[in-house]
Protein backbone atom coordinates (compact mmCIF):
# COMPACT_ATOMS: atom_id res chain seq x y z
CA UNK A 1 103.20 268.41 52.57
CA UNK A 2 99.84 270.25 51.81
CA UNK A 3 98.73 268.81 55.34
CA UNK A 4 101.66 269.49 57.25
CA UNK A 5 101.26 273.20 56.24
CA UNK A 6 97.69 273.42 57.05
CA UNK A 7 98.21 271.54 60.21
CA UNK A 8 100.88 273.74 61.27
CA UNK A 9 99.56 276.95 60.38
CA UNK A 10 96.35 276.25 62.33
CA UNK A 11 98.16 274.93 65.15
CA UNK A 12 99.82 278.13 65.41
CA UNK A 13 96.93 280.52 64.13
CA UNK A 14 94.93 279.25 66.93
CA UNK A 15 97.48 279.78 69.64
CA UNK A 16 98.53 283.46 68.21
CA UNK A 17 94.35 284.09 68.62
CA UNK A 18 94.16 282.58 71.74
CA UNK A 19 97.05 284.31 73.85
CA UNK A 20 95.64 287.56 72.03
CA UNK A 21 92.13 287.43 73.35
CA UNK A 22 93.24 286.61 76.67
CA UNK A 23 95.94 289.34 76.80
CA UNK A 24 93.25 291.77 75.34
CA UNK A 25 90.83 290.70 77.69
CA UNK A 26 92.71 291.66 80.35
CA UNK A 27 94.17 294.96 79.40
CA UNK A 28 90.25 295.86 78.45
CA UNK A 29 89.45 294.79 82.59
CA UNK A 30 92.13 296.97 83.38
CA UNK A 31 91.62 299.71 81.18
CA UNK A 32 87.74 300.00 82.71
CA UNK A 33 88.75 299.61 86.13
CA UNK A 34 90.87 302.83 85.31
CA UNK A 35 88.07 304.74 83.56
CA UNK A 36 85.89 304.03 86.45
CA UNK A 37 87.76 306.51 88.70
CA UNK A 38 86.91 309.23 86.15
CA UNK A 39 83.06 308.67 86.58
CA UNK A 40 80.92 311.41 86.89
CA UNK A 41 77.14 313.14 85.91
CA UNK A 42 78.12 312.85 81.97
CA UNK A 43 80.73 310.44 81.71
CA UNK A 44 78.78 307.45 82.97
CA UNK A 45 79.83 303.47 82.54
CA UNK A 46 78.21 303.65 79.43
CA UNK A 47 80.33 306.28 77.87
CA UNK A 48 83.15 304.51 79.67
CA UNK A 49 82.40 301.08 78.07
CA UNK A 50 82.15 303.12 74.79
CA UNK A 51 85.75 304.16 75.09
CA UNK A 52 86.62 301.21 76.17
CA UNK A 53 85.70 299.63 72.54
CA UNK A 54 86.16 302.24 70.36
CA UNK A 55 90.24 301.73 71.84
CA UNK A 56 89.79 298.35 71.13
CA UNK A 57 91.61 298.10 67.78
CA UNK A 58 94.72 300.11 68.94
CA UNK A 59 95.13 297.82 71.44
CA UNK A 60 94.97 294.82 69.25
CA UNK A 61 97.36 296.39 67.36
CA UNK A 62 99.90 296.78 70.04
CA UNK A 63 99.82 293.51 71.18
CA UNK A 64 100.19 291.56 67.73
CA UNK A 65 103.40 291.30 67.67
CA UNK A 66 104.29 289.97 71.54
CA UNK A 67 100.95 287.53 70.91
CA UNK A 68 102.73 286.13 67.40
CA UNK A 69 106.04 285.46 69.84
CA UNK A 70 103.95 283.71 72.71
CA UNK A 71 101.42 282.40 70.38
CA UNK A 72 104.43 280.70 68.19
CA UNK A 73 106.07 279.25 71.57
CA UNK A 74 102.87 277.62 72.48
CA UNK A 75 101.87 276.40 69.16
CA UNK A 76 104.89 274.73 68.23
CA UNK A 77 105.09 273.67 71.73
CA UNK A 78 102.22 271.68 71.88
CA UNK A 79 103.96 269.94 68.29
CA UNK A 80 106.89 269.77 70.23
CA UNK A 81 105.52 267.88 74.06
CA UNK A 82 103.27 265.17 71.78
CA UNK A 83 106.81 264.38 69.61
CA UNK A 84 105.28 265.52 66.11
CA UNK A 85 107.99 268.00 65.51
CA UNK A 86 110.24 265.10 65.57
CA UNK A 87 108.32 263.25 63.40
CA UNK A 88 107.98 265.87 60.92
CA UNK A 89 111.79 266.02 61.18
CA UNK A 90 112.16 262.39 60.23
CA UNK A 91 109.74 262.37 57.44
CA UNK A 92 112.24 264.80 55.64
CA UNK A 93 110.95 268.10 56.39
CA UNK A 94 114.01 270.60 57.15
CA UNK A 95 113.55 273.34 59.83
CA UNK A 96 113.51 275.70 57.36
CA UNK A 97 110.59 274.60 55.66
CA UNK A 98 109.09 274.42 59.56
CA UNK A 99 110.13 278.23 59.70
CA UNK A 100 108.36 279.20 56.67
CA UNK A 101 105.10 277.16 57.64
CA UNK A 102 105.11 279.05 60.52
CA UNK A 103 105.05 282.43 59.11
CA UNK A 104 102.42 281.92 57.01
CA UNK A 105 100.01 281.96 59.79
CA UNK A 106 101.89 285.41 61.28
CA UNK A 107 101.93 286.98 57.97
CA UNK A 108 98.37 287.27 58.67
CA UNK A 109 98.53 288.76 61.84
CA UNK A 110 100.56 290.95 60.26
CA UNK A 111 98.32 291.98 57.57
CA UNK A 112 95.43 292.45 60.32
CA UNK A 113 97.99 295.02 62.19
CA UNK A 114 98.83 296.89 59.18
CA UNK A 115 94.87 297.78 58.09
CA UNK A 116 94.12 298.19 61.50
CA UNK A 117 96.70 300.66 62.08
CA UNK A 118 96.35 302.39 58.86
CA UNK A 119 92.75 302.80 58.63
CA UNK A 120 90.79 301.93 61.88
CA UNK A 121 93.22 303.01 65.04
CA UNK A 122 93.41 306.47 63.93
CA UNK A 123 89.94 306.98 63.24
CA UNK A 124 88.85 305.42 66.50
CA UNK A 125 91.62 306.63 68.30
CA UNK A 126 90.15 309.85 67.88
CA UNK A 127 86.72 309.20 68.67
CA UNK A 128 86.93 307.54 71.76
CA UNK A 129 89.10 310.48 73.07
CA UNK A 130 87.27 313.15 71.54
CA UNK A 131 83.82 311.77 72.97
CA UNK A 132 86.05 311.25 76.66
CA UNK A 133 87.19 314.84 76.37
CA UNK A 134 83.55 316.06 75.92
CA UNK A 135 81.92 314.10 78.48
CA UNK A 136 84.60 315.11 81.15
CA UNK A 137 83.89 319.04 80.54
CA UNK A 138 85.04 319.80 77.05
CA UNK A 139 82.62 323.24 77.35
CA UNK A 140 84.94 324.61 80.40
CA UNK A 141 87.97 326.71 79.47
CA UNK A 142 91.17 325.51 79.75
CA UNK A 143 90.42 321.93 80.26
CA UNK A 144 93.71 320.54 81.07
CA UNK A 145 92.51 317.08 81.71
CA UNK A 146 92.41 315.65 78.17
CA UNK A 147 93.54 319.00 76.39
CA UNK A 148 95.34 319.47 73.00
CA UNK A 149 98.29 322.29 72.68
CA UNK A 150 99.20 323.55 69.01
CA UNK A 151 101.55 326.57 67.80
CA UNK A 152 100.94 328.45 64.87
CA UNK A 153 103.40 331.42 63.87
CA UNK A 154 102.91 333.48 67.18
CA UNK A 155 99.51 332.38 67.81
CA UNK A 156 99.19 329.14 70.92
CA UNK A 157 96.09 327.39 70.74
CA UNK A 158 94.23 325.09 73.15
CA UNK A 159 91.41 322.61 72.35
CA UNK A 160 89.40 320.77 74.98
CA UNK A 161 88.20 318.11 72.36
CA UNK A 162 88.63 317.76 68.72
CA UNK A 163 86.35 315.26 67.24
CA UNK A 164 87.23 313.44 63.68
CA UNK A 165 84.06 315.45 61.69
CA UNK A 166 85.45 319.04 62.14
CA UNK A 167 84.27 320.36 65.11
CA UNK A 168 85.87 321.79 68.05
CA UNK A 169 85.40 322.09 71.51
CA UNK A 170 87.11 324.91 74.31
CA UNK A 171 89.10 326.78 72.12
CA UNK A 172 91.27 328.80 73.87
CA UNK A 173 94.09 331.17 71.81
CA UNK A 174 96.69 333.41 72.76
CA UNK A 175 98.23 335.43 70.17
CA UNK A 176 102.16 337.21 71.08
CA UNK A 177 103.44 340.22 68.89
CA UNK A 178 107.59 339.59 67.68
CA UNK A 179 108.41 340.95 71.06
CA UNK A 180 106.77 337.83 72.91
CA UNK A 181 104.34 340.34 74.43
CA UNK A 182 100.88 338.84 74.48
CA UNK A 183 98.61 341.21 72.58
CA UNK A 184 95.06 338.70 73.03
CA UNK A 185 93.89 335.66 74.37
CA UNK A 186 90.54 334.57 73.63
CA UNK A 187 87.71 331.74 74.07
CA UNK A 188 85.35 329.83 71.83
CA UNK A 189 82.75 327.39 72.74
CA UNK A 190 83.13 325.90 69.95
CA UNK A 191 84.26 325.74 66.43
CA UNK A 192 82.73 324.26 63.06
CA UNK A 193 85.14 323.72 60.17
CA UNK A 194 82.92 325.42 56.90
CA UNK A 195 84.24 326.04 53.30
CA UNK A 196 87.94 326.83 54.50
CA UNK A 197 87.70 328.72 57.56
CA UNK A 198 86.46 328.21 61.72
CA UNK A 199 82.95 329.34 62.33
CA UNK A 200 83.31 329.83 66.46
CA UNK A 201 80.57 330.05 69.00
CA UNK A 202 80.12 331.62 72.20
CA UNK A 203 83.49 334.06 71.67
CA UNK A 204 85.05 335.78 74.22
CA UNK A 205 87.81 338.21 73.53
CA UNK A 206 90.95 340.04 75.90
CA UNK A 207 92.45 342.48 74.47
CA UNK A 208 95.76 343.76 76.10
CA UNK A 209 96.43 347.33 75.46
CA UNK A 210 98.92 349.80 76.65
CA UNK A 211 95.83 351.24 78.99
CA UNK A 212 94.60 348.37 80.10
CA UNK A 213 92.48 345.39 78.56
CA UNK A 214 89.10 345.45 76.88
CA UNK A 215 86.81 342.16 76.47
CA UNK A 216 84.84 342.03 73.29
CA UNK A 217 82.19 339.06 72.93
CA UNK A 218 80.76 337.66 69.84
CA UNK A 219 77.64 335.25 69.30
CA UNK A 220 79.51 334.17 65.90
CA UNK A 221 83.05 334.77 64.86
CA UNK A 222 84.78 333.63 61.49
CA UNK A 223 88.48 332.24 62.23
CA UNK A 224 90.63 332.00 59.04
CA UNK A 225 93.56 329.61 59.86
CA UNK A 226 96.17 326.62 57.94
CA UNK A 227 94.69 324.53 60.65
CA UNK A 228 92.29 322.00 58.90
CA UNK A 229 90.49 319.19 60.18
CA UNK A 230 93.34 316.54 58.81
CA UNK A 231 95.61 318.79 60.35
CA UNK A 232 93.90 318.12 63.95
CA UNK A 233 93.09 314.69 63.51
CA UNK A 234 96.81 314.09 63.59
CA UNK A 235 97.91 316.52 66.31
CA UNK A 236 94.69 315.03 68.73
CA UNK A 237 96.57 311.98 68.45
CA UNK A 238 99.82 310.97 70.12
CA UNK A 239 102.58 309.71 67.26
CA UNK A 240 101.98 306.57 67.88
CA UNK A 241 98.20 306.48 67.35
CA UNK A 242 98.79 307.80 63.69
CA UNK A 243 99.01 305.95 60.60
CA UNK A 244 102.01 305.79 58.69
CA UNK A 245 100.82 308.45 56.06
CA UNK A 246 99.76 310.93 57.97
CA UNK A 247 102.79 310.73 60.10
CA UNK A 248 104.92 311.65 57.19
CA UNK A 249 102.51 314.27 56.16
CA UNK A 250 102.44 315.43 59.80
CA UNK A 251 106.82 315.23 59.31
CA UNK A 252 106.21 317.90 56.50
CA UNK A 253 104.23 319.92 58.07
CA UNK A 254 106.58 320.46 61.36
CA UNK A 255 109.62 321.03 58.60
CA UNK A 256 107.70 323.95 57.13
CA UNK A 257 106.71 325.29 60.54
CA UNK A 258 110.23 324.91 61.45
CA UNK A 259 109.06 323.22 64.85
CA UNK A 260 110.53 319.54 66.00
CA UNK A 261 109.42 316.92 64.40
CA UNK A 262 111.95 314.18 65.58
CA UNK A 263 109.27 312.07 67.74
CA UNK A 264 107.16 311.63 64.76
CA UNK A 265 110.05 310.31 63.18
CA UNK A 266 110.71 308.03 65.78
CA UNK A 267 106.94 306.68 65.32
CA UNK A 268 107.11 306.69 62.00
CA UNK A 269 110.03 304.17 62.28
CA UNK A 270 108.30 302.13 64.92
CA UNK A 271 105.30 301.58 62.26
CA UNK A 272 107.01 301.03 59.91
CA UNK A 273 109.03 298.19 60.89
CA UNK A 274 106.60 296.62 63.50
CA UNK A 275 106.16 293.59 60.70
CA UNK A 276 110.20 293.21 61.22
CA UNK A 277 109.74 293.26 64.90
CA UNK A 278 107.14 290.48 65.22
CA UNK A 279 109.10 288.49 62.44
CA UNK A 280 112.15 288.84 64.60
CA UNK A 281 110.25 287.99 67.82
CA UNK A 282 108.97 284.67 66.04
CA UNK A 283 112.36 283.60 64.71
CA UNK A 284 113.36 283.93 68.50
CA UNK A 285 110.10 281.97 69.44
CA UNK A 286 111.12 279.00 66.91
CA UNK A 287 114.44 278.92 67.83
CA UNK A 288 113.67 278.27 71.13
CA UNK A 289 111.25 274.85 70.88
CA UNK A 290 113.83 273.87 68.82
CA UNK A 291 116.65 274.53 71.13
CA UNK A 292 116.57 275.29 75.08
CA UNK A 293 112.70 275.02 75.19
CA UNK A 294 112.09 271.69 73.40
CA UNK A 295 111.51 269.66 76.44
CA UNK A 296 110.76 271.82 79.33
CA UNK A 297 106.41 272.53 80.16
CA UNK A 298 103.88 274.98 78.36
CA UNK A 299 104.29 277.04 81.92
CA UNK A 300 108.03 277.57 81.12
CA UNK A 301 107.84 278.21 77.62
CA UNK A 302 104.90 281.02 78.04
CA UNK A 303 107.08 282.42 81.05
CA UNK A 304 109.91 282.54 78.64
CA UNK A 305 108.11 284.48 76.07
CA UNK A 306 106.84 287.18 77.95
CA UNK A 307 110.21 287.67 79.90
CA UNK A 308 111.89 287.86 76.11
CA UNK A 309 109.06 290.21 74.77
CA UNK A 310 109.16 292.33 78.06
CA UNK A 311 112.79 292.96 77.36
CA UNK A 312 112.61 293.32 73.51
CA UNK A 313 110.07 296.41 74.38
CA UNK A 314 111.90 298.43 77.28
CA UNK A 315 114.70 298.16 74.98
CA UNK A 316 112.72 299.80 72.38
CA UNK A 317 111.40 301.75 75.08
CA UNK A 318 115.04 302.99 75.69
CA UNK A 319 116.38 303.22 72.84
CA UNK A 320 113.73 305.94 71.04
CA UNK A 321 113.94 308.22 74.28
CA UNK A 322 117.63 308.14 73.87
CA UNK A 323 117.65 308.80 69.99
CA UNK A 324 115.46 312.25 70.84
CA UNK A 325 117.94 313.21 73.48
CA UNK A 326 121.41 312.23 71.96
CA UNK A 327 120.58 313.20 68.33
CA UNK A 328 121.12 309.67 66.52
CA UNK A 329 119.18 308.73 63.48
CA UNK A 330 115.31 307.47 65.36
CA UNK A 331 115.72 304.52 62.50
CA UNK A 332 118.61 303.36 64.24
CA UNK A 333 116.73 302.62 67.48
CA UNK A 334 114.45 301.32 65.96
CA UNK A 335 116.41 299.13 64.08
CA UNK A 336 119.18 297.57 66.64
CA UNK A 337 116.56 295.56 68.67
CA UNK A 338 115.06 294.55 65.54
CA UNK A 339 118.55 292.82 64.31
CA UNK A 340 119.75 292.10 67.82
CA UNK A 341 116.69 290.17 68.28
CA UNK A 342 116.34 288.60 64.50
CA UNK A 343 120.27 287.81 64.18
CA UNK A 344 119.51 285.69 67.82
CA UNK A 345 117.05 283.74 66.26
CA UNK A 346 118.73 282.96 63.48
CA UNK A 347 121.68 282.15 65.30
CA UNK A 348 119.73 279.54 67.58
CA UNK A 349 118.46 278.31 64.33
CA UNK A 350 122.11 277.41 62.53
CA UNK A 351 123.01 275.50 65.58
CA UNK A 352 119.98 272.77 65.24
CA UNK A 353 120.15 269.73 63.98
C-alpha cells in the first residue's frame, strides 16, 4: 500500500507542478507584454521584469487551486488511459482510499498557498507596486496612475507610492471643517515614518481663508497622524493581496472609523476558505476519471477542467459583487460555490462502483 501511495501522490504532485508552471508561465508573458506599454525614461524593462517577479508569488497563489483541479484530472488520467486505476481497484483498494491518496499530494499545495499568502504576497505585493508607482512619477502631485486614496476624520489623503519600510511618496491632503468646506489642501514630497509621527519633505501648503488663500512652504514639516506604516501596508494593497490577519485587523480598524468595511470581509472569506475551494475542485476532478472522463483523451479531460474551474470562479466572481450590493452575509458567497461544487463531487463519487 506504501507504494501505491507514493506512486500516486507523485503521479499527481508532478502533474499539479506541471500545469502550474505552464499556466504561470504564461500569465508572466502576458503580464510583461502589458507592462511594456507603460515603458518610459525610469521605468525601463528592467524595472518591468522586476515587477514582474516580485508579483510572482501572488500569482502562484491564485492559481493553486484551478492547477490542483487540472493537475488531479491529468494525473489520475494518465492512471486511468494505461488501466492502473483498474488494477488498483481489483487489488482491493476502495475509491476512498484513492481519494485520500490523492489529497495528500494537494494538501501540500495547499500548505505552499497558505505561507505564501500569509507571509510573502503581501510583502511583495507591496514592493513591486510601490517600486512601479515610483518609477512611473511617484514625485508628481496627484499621480492618479497607481495612486492610493485614504480618509481620516475630515482629513482625505493621497499617496503616489507607499513602500513597505515607511516611507512615502506624493502626499497630497485635503482637510474639510464639519461644514464640508475645505479649509487646506497641501503637498509633500515625501514622508518618513520616525518615532510616531510623519517627517515630510518638500511641503507645500493652501490655505483657504475667507479673503482669499495663502501658500505657506516648508523644507521640513512634522505630521502627527493614527496612520502607521502597518496601517498603509494594508490600505496600498487591494483586499485580496492581504493576508488573513491583517485583513481582520484592517476589519477593526474600518469599524472604529465607522467607514465600510464589507469588501474586506468578503476577502477575508475568500482566504479563508480557498483550502475548501481547491479541496472541492479536486473532489470534482476525481469524480470525473472515475465517472464521465474515464475513457475519453488527456485533450478532453484538460478541456473539461478549465471549462469547470472557469465557471467555479465567475460564480465566485458573482456571487461576492452581489453580497456587497444586496446586503447578504460575504461568507455566504463564499460558501455556496464551495458546497455546490464539493456536494457534486461527492455525489459523482457515491454513484461509482
Amino acid at each position: 500500500m506504501r507504494k501505491i501511495s507514493r506512486y500516486i501522490a507523485r503521479t499527481v504532485f508532478a502533474a499539479i507542478a506541471l500545469v502550474l508552471l505552464v499556466v504561470l508561465s504564461l500569465d508572466l508573458i502576458g503580464g510583461f507584454i502589458d507592462e511594456v506599454a507603460d515603458l518610459r525614461a525610469d521605468y525601463d524593462v528592467s524595472e518591468a521584469l522586476i515587477y514582474i517577479a516580485l508579483t510572482m508569488p501572488g500569482r502562484i497563489y491564485e492559481y493553486i487551486p484551478y492547477a490542483s483541479l487540472i493537475g488531479c484530472l491529468a494525473g489520475l488520467g494518465l492512471l486511468a488511459s494505461s488501466s492502473e486505476l483498474v488494477v488498483m481497484r481489483a487489488a482491493g483498494v476502495s475509491v476512498v482510499r484513492i481519494t485520500w491518496l490523492v489529497l495528500k499530494p494537494v494538501f501540500v499545495f495547499i500548505a505552499i498557498g497558505l505561507v505564501l499568502g500569509e507571509y510573502v504576497t503581501p510583502y511583495t505585493d507591496q514592493v513591486a507596486e510601490s517600486r512601479r508607482a515610483v518609477a512611473l512619477g511617484g514625485q508628481r502631485a496627484l499621480n492618479t496612475e497607481r495612486g492610493l486614496w485614504h480618509r481620516e476624520g475630515n482629513e482625505f489623503l493621497y499617496f503616489n507610492a507607499v513602500q513597505p519600510n515607511g516611507i512615502l511618496h506624493g502626499i497630497t491632503r485635503y482637510r474639510f471643517n464639519d461644514e464640508r468646506q475645505l479649509e487646506q489642501a497641501s503637498y509633500a514630497e515625501q514622508a518618513t515614518f520616525q518615532q510616531g509621527y510623519w517627517q515630510e519633505e518638500g511641503v507645500s501648503v493652501t490655505h483657504f481663508e475667507d479673503e482669499g488663500t495663502r501658500v505657506d512652504a516648508y523644507a521640513l514639516r512634522r505630521w502627527k497622524t493614527d496612520l502607521t506604516p502597518e496601517i498603509l501596508n494594508i490600505i496600498a494593497l487591494p483586499p485580496e493581496g492581504l493576508s488573513i490577519r491583517n485583513l481582520v485587523y484592517y476589519v477593526d480598524y474600518l469599524a472604529e472609523q465607522k467607514l465600510e468595511n464589507s469588501e474586506y470581509r468578503l476577502a477575508f472569506w475568500e482566504k479563508a476558505l480557498q483550502p475548501l475551494a481547491t479541496i472541492s475542485l479536486v473532489l470534482v476532478a476525481i469524480s470525473f476519471i472515475f465517472g464521465p472522463l474515464r475513457e475519453v483523451t488527456m485533450g478532453q479531460r484538460i478541456f473539461t477542467g478549465v471549462v469547470f474551474g472557469i465557471a467555479f470562479q465567475l460564480t465566485q466572481s458573482l456571487l461576492g459583487p452581489s453580497s456587497l450590493v444586496f446586503g447578504f452575509p460575504p461568507v455566504l458567497a463564499v460558501l455556496i460555490p464551495i458546497a455546490a461544487c464539493a456536494a457534486f463531487g461527492l455525489f459523482l463519487l457515491s454513484r461509482t462502483r
